[in-house]
PDB file of N, CA and C in Angstrom:
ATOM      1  N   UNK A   1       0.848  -1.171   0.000  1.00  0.00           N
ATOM      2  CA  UNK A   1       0.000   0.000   0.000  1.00  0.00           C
ATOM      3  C   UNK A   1       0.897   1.239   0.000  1.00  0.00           C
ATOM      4  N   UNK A   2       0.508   2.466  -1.121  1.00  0.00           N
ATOM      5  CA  UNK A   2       1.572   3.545  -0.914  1.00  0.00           C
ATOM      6  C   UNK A   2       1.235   4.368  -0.141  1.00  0.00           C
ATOM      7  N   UNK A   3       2.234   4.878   0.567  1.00  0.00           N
ATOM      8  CA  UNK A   3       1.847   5.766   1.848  1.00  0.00           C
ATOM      9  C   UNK A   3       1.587   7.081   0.966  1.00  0.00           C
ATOM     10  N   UNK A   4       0.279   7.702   2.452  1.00  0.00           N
ATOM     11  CA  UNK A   4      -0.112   8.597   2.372  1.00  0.00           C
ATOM     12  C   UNK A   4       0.590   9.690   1.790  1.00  0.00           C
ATOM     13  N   UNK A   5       0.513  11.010   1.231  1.00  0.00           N
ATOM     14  CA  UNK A   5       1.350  12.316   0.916  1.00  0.00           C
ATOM     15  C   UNK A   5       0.358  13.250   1.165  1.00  0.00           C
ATOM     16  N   UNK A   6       0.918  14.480   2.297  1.00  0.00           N
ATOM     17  CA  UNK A   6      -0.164  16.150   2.272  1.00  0.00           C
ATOM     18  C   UNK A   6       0.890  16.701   1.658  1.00  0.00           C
ATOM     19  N   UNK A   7      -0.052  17.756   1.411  1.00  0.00           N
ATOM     20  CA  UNK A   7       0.740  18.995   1.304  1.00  0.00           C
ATOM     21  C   UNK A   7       1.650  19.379   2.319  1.00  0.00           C
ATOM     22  N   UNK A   8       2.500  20.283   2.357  1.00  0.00           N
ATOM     23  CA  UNK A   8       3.070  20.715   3.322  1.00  0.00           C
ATOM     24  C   UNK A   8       2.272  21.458   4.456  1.00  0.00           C
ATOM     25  N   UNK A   9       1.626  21.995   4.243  1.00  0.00           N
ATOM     26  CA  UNK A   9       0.616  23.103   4.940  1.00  0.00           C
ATOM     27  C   UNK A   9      -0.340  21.895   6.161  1.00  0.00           C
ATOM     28  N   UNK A  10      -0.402  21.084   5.193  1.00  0.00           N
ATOM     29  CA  UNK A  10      -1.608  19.757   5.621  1.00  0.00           C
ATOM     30  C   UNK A  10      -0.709  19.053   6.705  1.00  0.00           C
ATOM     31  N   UNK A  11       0.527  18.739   6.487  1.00  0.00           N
ATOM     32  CA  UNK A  11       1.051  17.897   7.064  1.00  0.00           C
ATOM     33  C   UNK A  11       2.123  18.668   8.215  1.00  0.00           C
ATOM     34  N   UNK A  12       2.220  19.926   8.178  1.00  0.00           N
ATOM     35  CA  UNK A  12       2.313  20.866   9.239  1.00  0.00           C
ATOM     36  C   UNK A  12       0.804  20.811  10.307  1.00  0.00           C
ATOM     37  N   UNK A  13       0.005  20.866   9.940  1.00  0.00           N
ATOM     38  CA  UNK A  13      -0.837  21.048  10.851  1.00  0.00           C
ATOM     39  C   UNK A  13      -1.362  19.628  11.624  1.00  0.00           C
ATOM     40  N   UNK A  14      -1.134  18.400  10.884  1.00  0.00           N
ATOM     41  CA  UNK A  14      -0.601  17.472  11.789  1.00  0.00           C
ATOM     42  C   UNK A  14       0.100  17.214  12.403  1.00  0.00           C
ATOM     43  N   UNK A  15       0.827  17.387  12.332  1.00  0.00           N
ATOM     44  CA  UNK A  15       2.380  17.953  13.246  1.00  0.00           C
ATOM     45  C   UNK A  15       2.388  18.515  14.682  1.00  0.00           C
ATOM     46  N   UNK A  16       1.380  19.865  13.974  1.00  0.00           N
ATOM     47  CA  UNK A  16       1.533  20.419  15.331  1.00  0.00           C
ATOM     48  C   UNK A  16       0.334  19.712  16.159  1.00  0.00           C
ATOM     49  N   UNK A  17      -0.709  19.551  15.753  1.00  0.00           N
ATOM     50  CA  UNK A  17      -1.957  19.055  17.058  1.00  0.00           C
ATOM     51  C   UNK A  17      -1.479  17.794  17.212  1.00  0.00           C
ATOM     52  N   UNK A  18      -0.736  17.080  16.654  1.00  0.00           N
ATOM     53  CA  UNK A  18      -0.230  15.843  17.320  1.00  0.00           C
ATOM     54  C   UNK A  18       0.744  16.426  18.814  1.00  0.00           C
ATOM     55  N   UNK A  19       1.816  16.896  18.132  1.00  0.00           N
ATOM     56  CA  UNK A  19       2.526  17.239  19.202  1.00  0.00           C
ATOM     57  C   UNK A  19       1.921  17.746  20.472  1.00  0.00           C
ATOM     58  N   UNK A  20       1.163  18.840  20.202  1.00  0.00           N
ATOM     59  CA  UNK A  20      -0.011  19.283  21.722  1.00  0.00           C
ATOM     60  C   UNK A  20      -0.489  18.333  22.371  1.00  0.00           C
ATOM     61  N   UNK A  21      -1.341  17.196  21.679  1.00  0.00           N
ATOM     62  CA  UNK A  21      -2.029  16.083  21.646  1.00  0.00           C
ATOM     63  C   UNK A  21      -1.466  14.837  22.289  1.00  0.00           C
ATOM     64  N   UNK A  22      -0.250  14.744  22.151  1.00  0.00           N
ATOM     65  CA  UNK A  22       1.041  13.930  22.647  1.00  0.00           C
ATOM     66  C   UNK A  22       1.934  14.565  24.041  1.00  0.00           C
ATOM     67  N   UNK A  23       1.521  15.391  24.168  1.00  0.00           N
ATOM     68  CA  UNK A  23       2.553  16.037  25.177  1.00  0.00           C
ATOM     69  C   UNK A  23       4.272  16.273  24.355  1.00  0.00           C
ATOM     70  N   UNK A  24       4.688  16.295  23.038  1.00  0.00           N
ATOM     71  CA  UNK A  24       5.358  16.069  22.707  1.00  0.00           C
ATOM     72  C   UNK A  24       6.029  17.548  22.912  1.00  0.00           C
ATOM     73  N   UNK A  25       5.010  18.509  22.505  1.00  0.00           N
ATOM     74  CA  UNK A  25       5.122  19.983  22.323  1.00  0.00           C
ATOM     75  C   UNK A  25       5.894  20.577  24.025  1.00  0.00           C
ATOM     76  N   UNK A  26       5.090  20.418  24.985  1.00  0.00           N
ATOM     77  CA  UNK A  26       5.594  20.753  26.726  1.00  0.00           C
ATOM     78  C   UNK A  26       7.297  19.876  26.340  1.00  0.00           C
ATOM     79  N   UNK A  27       7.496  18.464  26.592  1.00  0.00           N
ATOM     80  CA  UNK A  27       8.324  18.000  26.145  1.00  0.00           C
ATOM     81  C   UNK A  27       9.614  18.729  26.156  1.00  0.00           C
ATOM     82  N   UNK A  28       8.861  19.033  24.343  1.00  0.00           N
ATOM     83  CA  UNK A  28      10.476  19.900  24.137  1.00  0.00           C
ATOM     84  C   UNK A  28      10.871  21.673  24.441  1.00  0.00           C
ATOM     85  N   UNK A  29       9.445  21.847  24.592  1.00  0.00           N
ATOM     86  CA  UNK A  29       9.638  23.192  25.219  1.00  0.00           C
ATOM     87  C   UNK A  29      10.285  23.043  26.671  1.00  0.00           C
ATOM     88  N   UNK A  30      10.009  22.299  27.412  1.00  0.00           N
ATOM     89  CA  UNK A  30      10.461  22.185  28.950  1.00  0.00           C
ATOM     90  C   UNK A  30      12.362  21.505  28.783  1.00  0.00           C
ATOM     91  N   UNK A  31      11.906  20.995  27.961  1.00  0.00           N
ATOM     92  CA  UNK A  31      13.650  20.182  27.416  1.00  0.00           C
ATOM     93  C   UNK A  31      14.916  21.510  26.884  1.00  0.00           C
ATOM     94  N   UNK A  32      14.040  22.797  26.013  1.00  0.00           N
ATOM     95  CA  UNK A  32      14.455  23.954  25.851  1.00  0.00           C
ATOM     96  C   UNK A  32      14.526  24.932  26.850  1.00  0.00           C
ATOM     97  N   UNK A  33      14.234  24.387  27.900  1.00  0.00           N
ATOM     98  CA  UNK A  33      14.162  25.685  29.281  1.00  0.00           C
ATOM     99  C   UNK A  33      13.382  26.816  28.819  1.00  0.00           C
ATOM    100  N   UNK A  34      12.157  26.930  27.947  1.00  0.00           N
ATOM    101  CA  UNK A  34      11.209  28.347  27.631  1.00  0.00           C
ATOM    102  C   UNK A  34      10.234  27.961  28.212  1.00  0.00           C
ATOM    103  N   UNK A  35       9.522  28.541  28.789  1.00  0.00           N
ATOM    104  CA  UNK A  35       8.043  28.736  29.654  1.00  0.00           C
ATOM    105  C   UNK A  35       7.012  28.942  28.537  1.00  0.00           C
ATOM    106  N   UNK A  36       6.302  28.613  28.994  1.00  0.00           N
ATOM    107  CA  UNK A  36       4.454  28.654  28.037  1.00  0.00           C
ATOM    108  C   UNK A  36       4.596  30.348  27.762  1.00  0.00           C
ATOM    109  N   UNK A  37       5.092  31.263  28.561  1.00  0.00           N
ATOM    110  CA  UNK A  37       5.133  32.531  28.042  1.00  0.00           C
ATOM    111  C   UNK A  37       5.904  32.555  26.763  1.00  0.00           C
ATOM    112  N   UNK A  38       7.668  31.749  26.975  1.00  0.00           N
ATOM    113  CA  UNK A  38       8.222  32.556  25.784  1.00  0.00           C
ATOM    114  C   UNK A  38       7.829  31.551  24.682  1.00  0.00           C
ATOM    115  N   UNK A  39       7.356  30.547  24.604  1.00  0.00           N
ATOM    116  CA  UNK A  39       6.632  29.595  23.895  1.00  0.00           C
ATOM    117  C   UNK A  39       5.489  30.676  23.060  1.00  0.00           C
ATOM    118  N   UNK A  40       4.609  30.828  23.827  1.00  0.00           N
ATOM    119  CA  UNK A  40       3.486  31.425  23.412  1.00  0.00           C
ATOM    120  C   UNK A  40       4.176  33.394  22.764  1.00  0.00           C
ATOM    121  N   UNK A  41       4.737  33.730  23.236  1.00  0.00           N
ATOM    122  CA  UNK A  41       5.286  34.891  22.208  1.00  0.00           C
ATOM    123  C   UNK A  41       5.997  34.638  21.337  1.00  0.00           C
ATOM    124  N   UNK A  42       6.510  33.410  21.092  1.00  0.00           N
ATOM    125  CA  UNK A  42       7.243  33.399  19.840  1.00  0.00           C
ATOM    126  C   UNK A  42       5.769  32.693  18.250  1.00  0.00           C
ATOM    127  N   UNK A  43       4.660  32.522  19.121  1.00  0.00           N
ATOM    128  CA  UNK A  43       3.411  31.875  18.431  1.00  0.00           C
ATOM    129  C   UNK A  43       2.778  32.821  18.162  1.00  0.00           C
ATOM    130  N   UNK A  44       2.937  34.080  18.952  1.00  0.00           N
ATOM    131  CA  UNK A  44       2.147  35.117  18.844  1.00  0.00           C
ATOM    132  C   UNK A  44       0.666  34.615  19.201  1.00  0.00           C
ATOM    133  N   UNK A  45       1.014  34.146  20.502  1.00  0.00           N
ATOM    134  CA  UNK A  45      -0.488  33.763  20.941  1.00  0.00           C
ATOM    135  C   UNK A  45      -0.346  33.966  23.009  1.00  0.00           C
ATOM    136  N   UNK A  46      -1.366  33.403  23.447  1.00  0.00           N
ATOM    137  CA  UNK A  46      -1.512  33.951  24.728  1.00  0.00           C
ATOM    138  C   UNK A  46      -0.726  32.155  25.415  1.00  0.00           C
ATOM    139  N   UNK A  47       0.103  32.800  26.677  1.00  0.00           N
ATOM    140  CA  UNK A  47       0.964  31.049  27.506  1.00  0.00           C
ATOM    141  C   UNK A  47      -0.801  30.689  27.803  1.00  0.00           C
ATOM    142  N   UNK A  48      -1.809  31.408  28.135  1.00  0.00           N
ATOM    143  CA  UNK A  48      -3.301  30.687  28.717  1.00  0.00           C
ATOM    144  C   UNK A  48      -3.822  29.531  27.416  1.00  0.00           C
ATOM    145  N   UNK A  49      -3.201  30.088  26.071  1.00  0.00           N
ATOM    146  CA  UNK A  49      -3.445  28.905  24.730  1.00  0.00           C
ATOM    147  C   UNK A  49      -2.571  27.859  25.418  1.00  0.00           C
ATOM    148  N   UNK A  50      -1.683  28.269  25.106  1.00  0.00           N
ATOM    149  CA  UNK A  50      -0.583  27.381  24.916  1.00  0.00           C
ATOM    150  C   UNK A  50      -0.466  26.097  25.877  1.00  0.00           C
ATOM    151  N   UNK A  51      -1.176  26.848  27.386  1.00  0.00           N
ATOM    152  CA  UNK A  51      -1.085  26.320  28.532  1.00  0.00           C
ATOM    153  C   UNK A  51      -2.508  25.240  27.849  1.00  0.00           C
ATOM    154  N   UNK A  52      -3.567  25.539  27.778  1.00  0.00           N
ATOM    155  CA  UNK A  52      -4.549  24.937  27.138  1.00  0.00           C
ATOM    156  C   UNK A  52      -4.517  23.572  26.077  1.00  0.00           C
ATOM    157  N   UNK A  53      -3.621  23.862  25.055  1.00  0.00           N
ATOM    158  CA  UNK A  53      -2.742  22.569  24.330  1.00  0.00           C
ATOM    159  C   UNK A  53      -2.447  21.704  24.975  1.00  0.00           C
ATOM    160  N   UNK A  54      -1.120  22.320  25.988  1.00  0.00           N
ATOM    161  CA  UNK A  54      -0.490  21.048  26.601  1.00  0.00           C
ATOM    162  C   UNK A  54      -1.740  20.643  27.538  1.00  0.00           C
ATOM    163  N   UNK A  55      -2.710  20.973  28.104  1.00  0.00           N
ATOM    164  CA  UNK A  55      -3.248  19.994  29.121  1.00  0.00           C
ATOM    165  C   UNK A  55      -4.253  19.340  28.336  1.00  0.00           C
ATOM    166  N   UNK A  56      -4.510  19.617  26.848  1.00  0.00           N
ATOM    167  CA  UNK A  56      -5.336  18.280  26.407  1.00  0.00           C
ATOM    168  C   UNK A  56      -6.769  18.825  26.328  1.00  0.00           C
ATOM    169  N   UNK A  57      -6.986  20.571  26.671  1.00  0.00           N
ATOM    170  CA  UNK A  57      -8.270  20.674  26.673  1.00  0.00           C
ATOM    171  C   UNK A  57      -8.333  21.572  25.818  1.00  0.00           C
ATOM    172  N   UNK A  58      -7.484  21.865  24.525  1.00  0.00           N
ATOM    173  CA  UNK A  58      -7.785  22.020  23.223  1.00  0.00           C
ATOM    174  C   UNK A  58      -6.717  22.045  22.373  1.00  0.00           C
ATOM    175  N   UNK A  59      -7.346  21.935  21.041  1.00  0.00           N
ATOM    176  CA  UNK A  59      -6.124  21.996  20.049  1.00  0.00           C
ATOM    177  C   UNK A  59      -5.811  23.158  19.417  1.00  0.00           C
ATOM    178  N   UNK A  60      -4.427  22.947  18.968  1.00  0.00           N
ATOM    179  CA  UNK A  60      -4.143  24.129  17.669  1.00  0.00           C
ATOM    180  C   UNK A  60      -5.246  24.680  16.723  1.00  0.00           C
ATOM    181  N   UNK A  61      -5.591  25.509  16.674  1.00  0.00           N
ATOM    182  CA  UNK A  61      -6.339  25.998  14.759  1.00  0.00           C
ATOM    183  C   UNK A  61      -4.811  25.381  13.799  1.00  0.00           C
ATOM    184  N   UNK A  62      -5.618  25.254  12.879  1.00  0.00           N
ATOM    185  CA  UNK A  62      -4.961  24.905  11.227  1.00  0.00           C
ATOM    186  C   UNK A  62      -3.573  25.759  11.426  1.00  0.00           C
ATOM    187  N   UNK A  63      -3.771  27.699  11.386  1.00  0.00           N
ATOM    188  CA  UNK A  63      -2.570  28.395  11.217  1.00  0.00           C
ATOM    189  C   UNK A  63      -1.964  27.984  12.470  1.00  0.00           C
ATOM    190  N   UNK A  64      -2.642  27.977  13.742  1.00  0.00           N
ATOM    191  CA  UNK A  64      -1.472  27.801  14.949  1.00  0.00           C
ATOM    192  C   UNK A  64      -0.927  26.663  15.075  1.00  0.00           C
ATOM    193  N   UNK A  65      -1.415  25.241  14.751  1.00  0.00           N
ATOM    194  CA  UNK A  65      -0.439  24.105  14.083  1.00  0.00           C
ATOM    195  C   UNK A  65       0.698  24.361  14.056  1.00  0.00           C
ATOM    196  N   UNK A  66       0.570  24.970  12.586  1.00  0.00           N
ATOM    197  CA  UNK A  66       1.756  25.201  11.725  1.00  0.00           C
ATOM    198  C   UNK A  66       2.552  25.759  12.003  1.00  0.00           C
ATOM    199  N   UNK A  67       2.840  27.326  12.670  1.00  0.00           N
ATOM    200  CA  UNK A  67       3.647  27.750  13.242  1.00  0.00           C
ATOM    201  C   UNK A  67       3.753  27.085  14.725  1.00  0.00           C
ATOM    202  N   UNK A  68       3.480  26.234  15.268  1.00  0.00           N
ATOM    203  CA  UNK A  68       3.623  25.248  16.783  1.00  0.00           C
ATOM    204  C   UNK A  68       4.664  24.275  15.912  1.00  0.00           C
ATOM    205  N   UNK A  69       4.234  23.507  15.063  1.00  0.00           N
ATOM    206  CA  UNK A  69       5.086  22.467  14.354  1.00  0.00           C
ATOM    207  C   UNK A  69       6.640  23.281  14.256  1.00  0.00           C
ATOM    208  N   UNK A  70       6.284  24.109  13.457  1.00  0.00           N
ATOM    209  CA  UNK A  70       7.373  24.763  12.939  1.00  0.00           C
ATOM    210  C   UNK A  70       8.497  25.526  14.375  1.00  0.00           C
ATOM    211  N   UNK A  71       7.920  25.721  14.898  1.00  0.00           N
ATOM    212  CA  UNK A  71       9.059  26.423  16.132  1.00  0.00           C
ATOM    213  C   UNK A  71       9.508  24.946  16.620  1.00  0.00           C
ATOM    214  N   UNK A  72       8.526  23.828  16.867  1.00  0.00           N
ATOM    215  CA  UNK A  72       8.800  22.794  17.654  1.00  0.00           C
ATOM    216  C   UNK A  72      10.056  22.506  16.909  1.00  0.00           C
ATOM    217  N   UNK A  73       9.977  22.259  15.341  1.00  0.00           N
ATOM    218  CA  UNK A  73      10.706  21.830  14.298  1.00  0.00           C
ATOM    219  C   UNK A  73      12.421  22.865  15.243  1.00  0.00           C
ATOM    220  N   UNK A  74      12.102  23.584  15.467  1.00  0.00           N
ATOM    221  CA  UNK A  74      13.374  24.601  15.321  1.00  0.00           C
ATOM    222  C   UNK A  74      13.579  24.032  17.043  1.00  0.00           C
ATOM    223  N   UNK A  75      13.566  24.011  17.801  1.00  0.00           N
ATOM    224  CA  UNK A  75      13.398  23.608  19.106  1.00  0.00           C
ATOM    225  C   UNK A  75      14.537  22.242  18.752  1.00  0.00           C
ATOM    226  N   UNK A  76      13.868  21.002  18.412  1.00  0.00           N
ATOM    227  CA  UNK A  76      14.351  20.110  18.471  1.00  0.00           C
ATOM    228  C   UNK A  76      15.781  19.816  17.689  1.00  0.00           C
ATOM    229  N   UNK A  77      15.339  20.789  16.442  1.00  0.00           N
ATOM    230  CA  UNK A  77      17.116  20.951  15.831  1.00  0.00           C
ATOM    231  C   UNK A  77      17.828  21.106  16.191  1.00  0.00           C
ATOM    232  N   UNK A  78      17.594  22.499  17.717  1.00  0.00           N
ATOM    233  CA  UNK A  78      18.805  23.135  18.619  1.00  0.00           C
ATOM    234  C   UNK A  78      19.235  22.137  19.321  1.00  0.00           C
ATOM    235  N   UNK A  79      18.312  21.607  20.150  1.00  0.00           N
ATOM    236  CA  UNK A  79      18.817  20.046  21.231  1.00  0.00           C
ATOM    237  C   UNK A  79      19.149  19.138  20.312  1.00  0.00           C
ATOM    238  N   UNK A  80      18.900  18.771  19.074  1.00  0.00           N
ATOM    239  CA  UNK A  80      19.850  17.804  18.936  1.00  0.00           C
ATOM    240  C   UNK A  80      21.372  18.207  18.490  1.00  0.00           C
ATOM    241  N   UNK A  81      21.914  19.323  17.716  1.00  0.00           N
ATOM    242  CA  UNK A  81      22.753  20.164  18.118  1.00  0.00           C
ATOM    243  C   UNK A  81      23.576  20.296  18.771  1.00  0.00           C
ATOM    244  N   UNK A  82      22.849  20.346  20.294  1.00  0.00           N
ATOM    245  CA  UNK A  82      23.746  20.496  21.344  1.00  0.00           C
ATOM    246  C   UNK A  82      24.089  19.278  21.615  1.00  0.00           C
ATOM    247  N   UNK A  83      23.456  18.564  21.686  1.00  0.00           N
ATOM    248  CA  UNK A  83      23.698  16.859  21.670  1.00  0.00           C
ATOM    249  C   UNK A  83      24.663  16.202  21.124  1.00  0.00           C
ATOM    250  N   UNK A  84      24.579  16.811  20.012  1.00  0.00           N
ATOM    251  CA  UNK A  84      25.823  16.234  19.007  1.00  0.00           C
ATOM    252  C   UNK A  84      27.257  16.912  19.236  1.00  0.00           C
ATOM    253  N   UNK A  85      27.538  18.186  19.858  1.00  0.00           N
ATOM    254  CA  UNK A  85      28.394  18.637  20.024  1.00  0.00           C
ATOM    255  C   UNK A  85      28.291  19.780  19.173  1.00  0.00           C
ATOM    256  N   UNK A  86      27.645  20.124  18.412  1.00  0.00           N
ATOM    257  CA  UNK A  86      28.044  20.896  17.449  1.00  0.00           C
ATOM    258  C   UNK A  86      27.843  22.367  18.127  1.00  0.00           C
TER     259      UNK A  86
END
């Protein structure tokens, strides 16, 4: 069976409500030492969202996904990074 393909846009916004959805998002924000505040200003959204995600009692919209995916995306590059030595 051939696997699925989104768009990018599509498959960003899975990304991110998984990650909320998973605890994956707290995770690596807490793994990055940033608080739901600097989390949530770099989303341009309120830490009371953000705080909201991680506990499971709502999800991303479509656009906030995407930019959640996308910082997460940048988050996890840095720690692995540092990980590696680089």
């Amino acid at each position: 069976m051939a696997a699925t393909t989104h768009p990018v846009g599509v498959s960003l916004v899975i990304e991110g409500r998984d990650a909320a959805r998973t605890g994956r998002g707290a995770a690596l924000r807490k793994a990055a030492g940033l608080s739901q505040s600097d989390l949530a200003a770099a989303l341009a959204r309120s830490a009371s969202c953000v705080s909201r995600w991680e506990a499971g009692q709502r999800l991303p919209s479509h656009e906030a996904a995407r930019s959640y995916a996308m910082v997460l995306r940048g988050i996890a590059e840095d720690l692995a990074g540092l990980e590696g030595g680089a």
